[in-house]
C-alpha atoms as a PDB file:
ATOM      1  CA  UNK A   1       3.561   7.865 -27.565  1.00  0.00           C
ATOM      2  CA  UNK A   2       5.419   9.230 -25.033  1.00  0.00           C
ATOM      3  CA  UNK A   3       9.209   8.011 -24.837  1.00  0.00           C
ATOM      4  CA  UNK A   4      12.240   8.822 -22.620  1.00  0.00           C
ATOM      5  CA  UNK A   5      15.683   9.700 -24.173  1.00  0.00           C
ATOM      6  CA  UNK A   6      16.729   7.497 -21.015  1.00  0.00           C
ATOM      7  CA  UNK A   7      14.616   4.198 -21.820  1.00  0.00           C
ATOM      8  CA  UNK A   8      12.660   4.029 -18.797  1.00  0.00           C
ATOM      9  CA  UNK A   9       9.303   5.658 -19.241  1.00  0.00           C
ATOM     10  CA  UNK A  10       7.407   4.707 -22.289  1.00  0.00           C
ATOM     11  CA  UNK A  11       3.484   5.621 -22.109  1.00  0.00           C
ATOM     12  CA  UNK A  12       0.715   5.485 -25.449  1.00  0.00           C
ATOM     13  CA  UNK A  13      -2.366   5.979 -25.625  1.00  0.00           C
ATOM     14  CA  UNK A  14      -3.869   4.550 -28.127  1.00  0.00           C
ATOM     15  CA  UNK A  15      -7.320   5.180 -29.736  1.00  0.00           C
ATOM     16  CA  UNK A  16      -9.313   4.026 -32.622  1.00  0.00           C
ATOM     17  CA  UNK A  17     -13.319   4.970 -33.638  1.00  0.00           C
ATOM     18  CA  UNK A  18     -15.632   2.560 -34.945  1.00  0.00           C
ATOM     19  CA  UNK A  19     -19.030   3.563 -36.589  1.00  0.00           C
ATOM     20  CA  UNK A  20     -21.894   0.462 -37.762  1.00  0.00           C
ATOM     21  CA  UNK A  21     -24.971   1.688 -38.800  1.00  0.00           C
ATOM     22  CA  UNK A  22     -27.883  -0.733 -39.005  1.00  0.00           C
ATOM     23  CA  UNK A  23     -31.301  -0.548 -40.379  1.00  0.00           C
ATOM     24  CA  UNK A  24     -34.565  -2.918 -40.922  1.00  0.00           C
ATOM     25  CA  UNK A  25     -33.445  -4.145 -44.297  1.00  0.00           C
ATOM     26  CA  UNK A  26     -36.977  -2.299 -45.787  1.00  0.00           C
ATOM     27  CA  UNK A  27     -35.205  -0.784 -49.163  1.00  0.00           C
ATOM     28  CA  UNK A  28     -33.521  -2.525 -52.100  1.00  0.00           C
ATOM     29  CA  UNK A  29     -30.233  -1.976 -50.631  1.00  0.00           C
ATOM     30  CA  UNK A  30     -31.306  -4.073 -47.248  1.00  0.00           C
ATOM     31  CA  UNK A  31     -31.163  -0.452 -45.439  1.00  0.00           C
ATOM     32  CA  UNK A  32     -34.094   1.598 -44.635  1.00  0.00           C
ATOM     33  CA  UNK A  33     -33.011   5.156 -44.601  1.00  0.00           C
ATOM     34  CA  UNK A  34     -35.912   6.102 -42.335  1.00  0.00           C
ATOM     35  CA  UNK A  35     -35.124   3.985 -39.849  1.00  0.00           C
ATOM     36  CA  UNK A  36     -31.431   3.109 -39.163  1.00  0.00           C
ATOM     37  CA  UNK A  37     -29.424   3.810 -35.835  1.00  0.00           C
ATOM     38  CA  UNK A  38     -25.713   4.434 -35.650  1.00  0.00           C
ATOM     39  CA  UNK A  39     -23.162   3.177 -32.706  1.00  0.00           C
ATOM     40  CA  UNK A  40     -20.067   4.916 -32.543  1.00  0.00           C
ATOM     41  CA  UNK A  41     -17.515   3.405 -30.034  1.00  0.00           C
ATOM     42  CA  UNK A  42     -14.416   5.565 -28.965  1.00  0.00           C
ATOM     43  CA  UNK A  43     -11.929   3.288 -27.638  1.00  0.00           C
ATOM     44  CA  UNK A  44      -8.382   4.455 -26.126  1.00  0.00           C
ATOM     45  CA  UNK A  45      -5.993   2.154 -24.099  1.00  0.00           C
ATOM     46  CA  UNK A  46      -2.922   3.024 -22.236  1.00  0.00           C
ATOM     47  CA  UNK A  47      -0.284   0.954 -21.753  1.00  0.00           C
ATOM     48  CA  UNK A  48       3.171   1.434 -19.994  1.00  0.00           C
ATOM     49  CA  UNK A  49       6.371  -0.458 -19.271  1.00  0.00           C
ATOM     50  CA  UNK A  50       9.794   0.193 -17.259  1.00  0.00           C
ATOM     51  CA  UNK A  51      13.237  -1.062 -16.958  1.00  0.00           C
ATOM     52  CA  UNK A  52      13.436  -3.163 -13.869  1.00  0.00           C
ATOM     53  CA  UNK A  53      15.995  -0.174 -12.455  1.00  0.00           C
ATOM     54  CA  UNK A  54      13.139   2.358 -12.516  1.00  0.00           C
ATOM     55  CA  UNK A  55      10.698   0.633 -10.615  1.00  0.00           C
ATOM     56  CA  UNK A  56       9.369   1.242  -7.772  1.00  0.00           C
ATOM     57  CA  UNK A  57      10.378   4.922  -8.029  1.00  0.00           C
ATOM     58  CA  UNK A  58       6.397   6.184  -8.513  1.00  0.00           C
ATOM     59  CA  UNK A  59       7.745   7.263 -12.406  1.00  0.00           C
ATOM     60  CA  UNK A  60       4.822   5.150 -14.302  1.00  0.00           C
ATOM     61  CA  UNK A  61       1.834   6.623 -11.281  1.00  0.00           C
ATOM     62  CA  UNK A  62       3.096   9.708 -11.870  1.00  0.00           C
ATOM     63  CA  UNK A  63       3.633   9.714 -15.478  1.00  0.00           C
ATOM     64  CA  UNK A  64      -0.307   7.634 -15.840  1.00  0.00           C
ATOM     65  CA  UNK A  65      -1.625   9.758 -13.879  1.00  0.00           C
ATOM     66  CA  UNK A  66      -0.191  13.200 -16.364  1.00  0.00           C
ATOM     67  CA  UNK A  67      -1.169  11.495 -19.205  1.00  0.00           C
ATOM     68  CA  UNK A  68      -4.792  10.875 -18.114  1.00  0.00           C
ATOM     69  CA  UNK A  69      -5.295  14.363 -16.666  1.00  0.00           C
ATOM     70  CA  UNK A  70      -4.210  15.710 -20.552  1.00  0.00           C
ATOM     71  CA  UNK A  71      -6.437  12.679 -22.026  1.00  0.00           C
ATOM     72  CA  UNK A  72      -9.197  14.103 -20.662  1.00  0.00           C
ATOM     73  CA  UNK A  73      -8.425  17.870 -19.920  1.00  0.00           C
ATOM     74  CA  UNK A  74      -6.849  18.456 -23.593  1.00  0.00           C
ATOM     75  CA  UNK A  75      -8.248  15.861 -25.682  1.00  0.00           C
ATOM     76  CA  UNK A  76     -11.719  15.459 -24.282  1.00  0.00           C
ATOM     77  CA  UNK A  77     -12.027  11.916 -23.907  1.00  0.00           C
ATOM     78  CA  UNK A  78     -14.345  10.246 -22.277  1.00  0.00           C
ATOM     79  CA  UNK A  79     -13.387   6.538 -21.081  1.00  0.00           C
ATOM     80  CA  UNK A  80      -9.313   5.312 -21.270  1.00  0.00           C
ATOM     81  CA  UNK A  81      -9.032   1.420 -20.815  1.00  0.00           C
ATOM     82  CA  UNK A  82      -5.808  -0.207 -19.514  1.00  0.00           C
ATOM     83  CA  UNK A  83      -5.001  -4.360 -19.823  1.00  0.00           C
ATOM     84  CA  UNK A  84      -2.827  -6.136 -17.156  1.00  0.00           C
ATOM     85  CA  UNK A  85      -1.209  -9.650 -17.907  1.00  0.00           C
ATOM     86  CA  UNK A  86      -2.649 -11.526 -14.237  1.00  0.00           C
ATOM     87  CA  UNK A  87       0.570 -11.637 -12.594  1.00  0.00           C
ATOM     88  CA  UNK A  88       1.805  -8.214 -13.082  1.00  0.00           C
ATOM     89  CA  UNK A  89       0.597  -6.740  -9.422  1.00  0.00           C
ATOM     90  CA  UNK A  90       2.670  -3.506  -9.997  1.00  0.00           C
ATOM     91  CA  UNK A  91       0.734  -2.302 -12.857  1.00  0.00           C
ATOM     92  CA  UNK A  92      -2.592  -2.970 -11.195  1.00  0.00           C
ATOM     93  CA  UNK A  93      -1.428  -1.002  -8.392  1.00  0.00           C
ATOM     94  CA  UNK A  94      -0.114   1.770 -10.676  1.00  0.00           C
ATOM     95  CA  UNK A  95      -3.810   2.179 -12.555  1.00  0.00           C
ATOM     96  CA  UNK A  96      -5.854   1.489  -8.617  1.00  0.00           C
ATOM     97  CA  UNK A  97      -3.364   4.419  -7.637  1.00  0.00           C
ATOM     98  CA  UNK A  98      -4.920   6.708 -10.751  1.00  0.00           C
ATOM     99  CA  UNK A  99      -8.191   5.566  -9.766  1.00  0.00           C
ATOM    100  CA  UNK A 100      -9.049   3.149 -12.631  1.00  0.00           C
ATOM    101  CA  UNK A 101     -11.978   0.468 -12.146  1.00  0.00           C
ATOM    102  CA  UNK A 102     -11.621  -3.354 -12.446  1.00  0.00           C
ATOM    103  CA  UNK A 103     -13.996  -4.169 -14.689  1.00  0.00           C
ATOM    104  CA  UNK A 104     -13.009  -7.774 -15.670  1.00  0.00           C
ATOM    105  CA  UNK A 105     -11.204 -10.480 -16.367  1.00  0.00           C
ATOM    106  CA  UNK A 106     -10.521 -12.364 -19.979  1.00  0.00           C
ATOM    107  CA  UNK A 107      -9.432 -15.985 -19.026  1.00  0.00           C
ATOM    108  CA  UNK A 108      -6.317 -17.470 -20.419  1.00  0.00           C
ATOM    109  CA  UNK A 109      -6.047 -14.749 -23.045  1.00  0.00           C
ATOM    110  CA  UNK A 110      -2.069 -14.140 -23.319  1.00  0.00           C
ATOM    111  CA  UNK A 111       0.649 -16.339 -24.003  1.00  0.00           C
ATOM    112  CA  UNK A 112       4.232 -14.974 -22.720  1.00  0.00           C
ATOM    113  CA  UNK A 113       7.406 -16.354 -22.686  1.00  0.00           C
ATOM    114  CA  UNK A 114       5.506 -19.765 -23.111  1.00  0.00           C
ATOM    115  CA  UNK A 115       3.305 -19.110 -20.157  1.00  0.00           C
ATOM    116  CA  UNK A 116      -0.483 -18.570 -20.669  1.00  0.00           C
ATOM    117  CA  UNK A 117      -2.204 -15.314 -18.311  1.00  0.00           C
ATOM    118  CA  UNK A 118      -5.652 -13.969 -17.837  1.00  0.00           C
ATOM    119  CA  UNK A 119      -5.879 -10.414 -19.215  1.00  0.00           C
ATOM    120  CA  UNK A 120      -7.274  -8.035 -16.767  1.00  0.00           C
ATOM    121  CA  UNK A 121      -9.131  -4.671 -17.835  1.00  0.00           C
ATOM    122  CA  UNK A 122      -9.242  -1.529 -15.866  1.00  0.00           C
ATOM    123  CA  UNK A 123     -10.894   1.514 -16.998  1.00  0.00           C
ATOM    124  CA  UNK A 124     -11.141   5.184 -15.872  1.00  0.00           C
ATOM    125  CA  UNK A 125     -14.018   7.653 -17.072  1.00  0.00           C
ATOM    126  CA  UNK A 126     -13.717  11.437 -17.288  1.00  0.00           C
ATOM    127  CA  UNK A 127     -16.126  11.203 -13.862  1.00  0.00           C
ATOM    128  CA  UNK A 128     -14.260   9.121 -11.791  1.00  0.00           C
ATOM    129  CA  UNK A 129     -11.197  11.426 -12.439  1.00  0.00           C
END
């Protein structure tokens, strides 16, 4: 996590690995060694937020589009995934800015201040970048 002294930049990105190996069930244990297959998903998210008197300034394109380039320059990764509450229109134009794919939508999915939102999902790959 990235955070400003001054409280108006605050970026993360946010990653976790998940491994599940499967087999035919073949042995005692349920797993045949000879014939198993493992699926490793690498997920990382970014997320972002300002104070209302730093908006509209280009501070969280800018700072995005930084912390991708290191993402994938420094750390190697391959795929960073970004969620937007429906009505937030300035964080779907900050990640269409860096380039980042609409990929879907999950319907009625956050509940804010008593108000329920869809949850959009953007993603950028090291390719598109």
């Amino acid at each position: 996590m990235i955070m400003n002294d001054a409280g108006y930049n605050f970026i993360f990105i946010q990653g976790n690995v998940s491994t599940v190996t499967s087999g035919r069930g073949d042995s005692n244990d349920g797993l045949d060694t000879n014939a198993h297959s493992t699926a490793v998903r690498y997920g990382y998210e970014i997320g972002y937020m300002l104070l209302n008197e730093y908006t509209n300034k280009g501070i969280a394109t800018e700072t995005v589009k930084q912390i991708c380039t290191i993402a994938f320059k420094v750390l190697s990764l391959e795929q960073i995934t970004a969620n937007v509450f429906q009505p937030n229109i300035a964080s779907m134009r900050v990640l269409l800015k860096n380039d980042f794919k609409y990929k879907g939508v999950i319907q009625n999915a956050v509940i804010k201040d008593g108000n329920v939102y869809d949850l959009l999902i953007y993603v950028l790959t090291v390719n598109s970048n």
